[in-house]
N, C-alpha and C. Protein backbone atom coordinates (compact mmCIF):
# COMPACT_ATOMS: atom_id res chain seq x y z
N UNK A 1 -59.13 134.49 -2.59
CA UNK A 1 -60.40 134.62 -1.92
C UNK A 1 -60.34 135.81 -0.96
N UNK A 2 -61.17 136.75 -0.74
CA UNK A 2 -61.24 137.45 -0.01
C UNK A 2 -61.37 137.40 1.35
N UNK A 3 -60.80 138.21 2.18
CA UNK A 3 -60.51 137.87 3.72
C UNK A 3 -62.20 138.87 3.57
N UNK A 4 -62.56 138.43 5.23
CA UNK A 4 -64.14 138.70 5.44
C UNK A 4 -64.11 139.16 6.86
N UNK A 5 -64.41 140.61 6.93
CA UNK A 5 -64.23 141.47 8.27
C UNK A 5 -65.68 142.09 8.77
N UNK A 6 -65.78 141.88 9.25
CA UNK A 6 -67.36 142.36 10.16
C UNK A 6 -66.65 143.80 11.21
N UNK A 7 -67.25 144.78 10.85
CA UNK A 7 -66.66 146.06 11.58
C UNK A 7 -67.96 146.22 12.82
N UNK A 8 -68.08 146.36 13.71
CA UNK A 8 -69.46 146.78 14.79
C UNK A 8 -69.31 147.87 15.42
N UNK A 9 -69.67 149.51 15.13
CA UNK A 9 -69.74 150.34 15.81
C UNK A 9 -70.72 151.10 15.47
N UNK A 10 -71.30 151.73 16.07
CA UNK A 10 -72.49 152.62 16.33
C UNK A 10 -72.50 154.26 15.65
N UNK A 11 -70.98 154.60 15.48
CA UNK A 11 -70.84 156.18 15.11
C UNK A 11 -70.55 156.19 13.57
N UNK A 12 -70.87 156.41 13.04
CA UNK A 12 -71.17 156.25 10.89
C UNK A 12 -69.46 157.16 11.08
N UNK A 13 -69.16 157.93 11.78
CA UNK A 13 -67.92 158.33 11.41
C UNK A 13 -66.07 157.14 11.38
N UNK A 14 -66.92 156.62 12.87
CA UNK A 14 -65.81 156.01 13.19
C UNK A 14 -65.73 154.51 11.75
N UNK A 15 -67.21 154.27 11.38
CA UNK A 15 -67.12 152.91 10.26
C UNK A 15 -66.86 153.45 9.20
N UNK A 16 -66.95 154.68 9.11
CA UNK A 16 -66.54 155.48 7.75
C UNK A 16 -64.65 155.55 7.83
N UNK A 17 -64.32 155.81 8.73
CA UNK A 17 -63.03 155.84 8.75
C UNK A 17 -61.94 154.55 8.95
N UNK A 18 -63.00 153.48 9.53
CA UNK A 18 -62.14 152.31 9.40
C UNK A 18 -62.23 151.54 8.18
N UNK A 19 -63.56 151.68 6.92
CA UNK A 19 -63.47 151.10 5.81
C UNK A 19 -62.89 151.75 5.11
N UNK A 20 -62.36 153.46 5.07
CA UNK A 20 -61.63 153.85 4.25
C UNK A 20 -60.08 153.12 4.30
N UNK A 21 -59.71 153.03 6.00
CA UNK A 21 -58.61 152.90 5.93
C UNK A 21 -58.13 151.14 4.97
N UNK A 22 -59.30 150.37 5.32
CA UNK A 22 -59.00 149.13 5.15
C UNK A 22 -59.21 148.80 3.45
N UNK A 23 -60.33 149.82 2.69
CA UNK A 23 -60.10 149.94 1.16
C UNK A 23 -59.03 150.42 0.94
N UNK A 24 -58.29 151.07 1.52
CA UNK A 24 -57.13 151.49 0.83
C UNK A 24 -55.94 150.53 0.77
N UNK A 25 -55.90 149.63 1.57
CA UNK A 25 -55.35 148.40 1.52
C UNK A 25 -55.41 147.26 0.38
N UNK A 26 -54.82 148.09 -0.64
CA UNK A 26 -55.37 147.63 -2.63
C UNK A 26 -54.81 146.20 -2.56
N UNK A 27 -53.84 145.87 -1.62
CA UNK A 27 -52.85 144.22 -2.13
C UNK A 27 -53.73 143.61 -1.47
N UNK A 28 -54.57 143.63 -0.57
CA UNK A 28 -55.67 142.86 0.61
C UNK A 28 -57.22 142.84 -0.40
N UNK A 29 -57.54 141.50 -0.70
CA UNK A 29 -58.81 141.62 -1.00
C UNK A 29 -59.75 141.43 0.33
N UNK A 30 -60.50 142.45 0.18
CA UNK A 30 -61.47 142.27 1.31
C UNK A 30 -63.01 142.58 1.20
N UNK A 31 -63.84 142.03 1.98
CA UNK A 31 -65.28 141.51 1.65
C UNK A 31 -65.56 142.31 3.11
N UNK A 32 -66.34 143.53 3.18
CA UNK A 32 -66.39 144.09 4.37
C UNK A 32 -68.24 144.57 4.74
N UNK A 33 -68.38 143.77 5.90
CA UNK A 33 -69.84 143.70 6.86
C UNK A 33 -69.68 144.97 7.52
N UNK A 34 -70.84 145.02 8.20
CA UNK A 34 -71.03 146.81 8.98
C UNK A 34 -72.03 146.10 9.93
N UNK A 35 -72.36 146.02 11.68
CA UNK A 35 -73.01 146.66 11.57
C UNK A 35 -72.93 147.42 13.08
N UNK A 36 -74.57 148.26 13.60
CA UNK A 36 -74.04 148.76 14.48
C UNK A 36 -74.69 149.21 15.66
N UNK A 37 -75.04 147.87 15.94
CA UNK A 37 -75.50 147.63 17.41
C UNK A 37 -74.65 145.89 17.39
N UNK A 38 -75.01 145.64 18.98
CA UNK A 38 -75.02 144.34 19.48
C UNK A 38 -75.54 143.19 18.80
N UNK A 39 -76.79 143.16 18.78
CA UNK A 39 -77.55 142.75 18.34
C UNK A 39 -77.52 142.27 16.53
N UNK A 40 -77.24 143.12 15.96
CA UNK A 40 -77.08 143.45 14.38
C UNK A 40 -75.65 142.67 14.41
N UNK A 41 -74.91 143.09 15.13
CA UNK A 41 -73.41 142.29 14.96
C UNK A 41 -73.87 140.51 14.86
N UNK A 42 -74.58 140.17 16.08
CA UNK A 42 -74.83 138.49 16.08
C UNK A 42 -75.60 138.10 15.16
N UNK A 43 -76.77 139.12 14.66
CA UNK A 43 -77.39 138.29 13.31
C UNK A 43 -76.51 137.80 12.17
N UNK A 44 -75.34 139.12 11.82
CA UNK A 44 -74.79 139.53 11.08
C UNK A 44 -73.73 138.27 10.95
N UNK A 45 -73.26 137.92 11.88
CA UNK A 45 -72.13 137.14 12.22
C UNK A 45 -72.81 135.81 12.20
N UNK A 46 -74.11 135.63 12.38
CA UNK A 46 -74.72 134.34 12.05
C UNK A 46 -75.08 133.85 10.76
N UNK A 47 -75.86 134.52 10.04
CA UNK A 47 -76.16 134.96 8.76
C UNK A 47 -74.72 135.11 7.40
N UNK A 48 -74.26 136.34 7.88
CA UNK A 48 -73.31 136.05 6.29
C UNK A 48 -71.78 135.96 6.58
N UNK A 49 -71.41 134.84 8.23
CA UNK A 49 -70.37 134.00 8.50
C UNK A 49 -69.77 133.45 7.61
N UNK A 50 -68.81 132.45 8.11
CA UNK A 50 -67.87 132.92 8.64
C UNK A 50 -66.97 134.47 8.32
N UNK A 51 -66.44 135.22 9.38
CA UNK A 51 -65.48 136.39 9.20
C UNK A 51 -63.87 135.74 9.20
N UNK A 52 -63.09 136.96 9.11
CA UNK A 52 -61.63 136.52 9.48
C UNK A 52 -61.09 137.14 10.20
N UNK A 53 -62.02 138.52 10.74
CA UNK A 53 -61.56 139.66 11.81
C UNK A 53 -62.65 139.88 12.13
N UNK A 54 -63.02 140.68 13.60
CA UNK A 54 -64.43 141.10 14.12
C UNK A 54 -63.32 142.44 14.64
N UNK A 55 -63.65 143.77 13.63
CA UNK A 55 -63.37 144.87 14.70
C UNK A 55 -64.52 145.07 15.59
N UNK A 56 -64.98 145.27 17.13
CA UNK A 56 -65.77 145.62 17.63
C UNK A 56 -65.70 146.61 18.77
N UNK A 57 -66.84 147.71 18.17
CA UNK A 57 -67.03 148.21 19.69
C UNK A 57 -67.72 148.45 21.22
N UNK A 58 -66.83 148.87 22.16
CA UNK A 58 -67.42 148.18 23.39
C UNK A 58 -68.69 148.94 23.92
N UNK A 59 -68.81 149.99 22.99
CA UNK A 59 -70.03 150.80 23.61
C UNK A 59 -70.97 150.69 22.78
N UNK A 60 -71.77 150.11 22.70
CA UNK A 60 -72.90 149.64 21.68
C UNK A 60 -74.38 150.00 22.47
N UNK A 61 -75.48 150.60 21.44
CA UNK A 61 -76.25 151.02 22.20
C UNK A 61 -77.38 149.40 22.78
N UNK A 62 -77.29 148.53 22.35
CA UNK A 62 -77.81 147.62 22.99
C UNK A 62 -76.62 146.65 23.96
N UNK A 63 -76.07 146.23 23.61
CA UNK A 63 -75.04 145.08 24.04
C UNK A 63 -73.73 145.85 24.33
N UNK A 64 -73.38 145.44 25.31
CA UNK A 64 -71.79 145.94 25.51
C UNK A 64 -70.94 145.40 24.55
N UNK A 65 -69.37 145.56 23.86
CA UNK A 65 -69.10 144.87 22.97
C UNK A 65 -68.20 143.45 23.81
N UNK A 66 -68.42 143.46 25.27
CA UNK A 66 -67.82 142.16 26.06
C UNK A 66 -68.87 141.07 25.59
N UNK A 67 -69.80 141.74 26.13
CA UNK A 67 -71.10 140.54 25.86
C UNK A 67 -70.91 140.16 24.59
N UNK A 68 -71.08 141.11 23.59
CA UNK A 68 -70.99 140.57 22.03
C UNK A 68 -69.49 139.26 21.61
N UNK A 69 -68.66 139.61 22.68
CA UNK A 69 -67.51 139.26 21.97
C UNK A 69 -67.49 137.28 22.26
N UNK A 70 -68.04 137.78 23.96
CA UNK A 70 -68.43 136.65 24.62
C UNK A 70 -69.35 135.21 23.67
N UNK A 71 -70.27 135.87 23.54
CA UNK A 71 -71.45 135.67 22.45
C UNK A 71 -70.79 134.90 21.32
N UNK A 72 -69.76 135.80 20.18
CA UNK A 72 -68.77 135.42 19.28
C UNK A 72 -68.15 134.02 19.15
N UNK A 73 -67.39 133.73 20.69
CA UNK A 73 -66.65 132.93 20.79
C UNK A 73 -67.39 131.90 21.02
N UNK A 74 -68.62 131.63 21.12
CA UNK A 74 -69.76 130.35 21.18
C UNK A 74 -69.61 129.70 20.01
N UNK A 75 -69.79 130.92 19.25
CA UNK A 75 -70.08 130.24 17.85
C UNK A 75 -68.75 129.84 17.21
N UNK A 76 -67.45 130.62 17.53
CA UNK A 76 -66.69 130.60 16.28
C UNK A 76 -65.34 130.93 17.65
N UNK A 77 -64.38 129.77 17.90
CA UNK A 77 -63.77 130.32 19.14
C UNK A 77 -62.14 130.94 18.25
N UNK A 78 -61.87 131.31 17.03
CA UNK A 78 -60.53 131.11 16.32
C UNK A 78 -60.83 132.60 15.41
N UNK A 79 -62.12 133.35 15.34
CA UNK A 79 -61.89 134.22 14.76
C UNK A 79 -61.27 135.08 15.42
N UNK A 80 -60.57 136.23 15.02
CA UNK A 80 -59.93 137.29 15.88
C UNK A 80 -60.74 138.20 15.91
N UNK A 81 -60.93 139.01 17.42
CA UNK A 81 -61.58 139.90 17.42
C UNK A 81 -60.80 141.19 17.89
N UNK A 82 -61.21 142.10 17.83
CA UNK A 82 -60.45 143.45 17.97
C UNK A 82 -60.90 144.31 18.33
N UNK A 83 -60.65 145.03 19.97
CA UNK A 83 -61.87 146.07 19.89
C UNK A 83 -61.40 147.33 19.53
N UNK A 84 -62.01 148.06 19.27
CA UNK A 84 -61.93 149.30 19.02
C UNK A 84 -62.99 150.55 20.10
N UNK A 85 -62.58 150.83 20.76
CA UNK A 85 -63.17 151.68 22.23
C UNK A 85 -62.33 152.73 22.63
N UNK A 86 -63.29 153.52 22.57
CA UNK A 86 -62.93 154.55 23.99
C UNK A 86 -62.13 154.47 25.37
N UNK A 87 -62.68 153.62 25.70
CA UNK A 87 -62.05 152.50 27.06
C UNK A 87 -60.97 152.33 26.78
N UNK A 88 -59.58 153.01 27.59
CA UNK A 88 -58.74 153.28 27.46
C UNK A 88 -57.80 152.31 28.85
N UNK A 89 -58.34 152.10 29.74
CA UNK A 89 -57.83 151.87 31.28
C UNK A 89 -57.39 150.22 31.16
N UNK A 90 -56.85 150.20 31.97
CA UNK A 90 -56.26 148.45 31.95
C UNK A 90 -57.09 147.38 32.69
N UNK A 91 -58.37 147.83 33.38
CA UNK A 91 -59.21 147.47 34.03
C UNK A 91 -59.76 147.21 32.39
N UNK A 92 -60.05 147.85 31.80
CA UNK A 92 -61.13 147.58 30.16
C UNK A 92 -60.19 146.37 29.34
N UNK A 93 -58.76 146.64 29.37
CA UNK A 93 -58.03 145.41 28.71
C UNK A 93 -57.94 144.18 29.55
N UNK A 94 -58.03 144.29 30.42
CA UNK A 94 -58.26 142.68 31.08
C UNK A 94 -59.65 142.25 30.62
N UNK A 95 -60.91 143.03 31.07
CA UNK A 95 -61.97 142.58 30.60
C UNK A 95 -61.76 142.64 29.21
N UNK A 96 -61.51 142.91 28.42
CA UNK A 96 -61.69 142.55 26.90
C UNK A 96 -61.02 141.04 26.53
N UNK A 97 -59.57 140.66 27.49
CA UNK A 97 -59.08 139.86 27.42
C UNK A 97 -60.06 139.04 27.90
N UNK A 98 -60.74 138.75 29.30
CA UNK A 98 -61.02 137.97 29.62
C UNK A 98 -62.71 137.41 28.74
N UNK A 99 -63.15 138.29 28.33
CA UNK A 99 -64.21 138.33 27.50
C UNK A 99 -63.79 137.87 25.96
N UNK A 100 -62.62 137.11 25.74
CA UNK A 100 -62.09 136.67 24.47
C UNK A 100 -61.63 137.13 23.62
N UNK A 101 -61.26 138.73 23.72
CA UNK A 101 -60.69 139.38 22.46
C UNK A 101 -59.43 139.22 22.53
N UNK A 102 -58.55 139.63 21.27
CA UNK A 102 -57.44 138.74 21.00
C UNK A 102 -56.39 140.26 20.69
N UNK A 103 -57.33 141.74 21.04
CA UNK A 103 -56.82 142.93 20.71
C UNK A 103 -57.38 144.14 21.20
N UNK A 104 -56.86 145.15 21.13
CA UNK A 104 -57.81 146.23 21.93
C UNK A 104 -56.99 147.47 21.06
N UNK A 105 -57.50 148.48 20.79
CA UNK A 105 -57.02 149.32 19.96
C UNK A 105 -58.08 150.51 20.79
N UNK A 106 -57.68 151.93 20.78
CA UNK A 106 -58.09 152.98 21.90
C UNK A 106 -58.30 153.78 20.96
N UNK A 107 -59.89 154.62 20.95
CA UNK A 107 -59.98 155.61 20.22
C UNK A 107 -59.68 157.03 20.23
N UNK A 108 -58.95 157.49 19.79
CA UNK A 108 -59.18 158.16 18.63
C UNK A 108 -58.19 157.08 18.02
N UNK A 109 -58.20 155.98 17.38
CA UNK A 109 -57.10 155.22 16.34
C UNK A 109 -56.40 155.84 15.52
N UNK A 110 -55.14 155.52 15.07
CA UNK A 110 -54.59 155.96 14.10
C UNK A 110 -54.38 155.34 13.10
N UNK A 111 -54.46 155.58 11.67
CA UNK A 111 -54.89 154.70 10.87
C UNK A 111 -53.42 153.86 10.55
N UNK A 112 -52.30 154.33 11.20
CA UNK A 112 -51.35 153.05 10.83
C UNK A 112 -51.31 152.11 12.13
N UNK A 113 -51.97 152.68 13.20
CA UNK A 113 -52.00 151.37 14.07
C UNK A 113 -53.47 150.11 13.60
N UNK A 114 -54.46 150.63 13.32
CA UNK A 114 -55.73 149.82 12.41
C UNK A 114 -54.84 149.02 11.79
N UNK A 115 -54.41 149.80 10.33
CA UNK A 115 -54.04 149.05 9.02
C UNK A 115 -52.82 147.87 9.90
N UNK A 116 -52.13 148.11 10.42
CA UNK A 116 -51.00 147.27 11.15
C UNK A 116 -51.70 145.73 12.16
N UNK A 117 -52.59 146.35 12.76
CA UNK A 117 -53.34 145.36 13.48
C UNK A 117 -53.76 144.56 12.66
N UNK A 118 -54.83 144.69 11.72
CA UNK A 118 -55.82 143.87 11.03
C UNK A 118 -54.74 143.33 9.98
N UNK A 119 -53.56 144.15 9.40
CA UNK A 119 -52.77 143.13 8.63
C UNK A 119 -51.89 141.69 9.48
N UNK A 120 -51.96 142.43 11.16
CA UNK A 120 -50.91 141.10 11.63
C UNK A 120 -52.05 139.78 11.93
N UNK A 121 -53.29 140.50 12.27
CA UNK A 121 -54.32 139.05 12.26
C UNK A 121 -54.23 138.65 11.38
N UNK A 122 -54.38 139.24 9.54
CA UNK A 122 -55.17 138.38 8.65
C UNK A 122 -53.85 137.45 8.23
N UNK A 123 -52.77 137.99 8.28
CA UNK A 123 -51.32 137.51 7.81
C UNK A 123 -51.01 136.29 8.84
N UNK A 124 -51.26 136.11 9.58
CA UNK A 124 -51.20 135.61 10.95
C UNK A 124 -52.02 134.21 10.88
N UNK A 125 -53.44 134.56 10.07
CA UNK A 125 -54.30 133.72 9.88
C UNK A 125 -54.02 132.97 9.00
N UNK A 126 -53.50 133.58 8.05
CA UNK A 126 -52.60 133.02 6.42
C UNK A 126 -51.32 132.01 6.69
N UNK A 127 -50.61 132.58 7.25
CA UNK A 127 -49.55 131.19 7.86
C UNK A 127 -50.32 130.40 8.08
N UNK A 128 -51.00 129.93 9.10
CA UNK A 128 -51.50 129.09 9.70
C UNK A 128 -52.12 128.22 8.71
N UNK A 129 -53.29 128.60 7.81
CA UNK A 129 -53.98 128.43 6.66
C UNK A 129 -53.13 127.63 5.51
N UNK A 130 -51.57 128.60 5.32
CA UNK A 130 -50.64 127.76 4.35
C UNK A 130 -49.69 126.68 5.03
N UNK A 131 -49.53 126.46 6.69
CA UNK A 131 -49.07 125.62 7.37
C UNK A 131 -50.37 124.47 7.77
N UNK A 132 -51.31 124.94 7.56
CA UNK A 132 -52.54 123.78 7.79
C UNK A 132 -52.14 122.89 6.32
N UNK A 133 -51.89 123.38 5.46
CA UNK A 133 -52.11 122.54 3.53
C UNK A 133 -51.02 121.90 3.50
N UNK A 134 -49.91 122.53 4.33
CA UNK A 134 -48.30 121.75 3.94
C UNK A 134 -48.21 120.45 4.52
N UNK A 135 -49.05 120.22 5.52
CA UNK A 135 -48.32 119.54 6.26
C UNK A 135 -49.28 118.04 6.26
């Protein structure tokens, strides 16, 4: 079954470069959402739910991606979310922490820190998934 990733950023370059990196990931089947505002993220995430990753970003032209993430964890408190921002300072990683994200990744990304992240969530999620059946 395919893992199911909802990407949320605003710049067509930066979603262009994180679905390349994550198609290229041929052993990973993946089912990949876009979108790119605040707003579009919660329909999105309501509508064609459950995900298994939320990359999000914190600068969104409606919603900050705290609020969004905040928002997230109402509905669904076990998906992983991940931001992906500009916001570089440790003042931005506490708030991301404290706003429920489970990751923070600083832009300009590099595509082996992405591909590395989103493989230790979904792999991460998979134990758990094959330790939920065993037992």
């Amino acid at each position: 079954m395919a893992k199911r990733i909802l990407i949320v950023d605003d710049h067509p370059p930066t979603l262009a470069l994180i679905r390349a990196v994550l198609e290229a990931e041929k052993y990973q089947d993946l089912s990949i959402r876009e979108a790119g505002t605040g707003t579009d993220a919660l329909k999105t995430f309501d509508r064609a739910g459950p995900f298994d990753l939320v990359l999000l970003d914190v600068g969104l032209p409606d919603l900050d991606g705290f609020t969004v993430c905040r928002a997230l964890r109402k509905v669904d408190a076990h998906v992983p979310i991940v931001f992906i921002t500009a916001k570089g300072e440790l003042k931005d990683f506490a708030t991301g922490r404290e706003a429920g994200g489970d990751s923070y990744l600083v832009k300009p990304i590099s595509r082996a820190a992405l591909r590395n992240t989103v493989n230790l969530f979904l792999n991460v999620q998979r134990a758990a998934e094959q330790t939920a059946k065993g037992s």
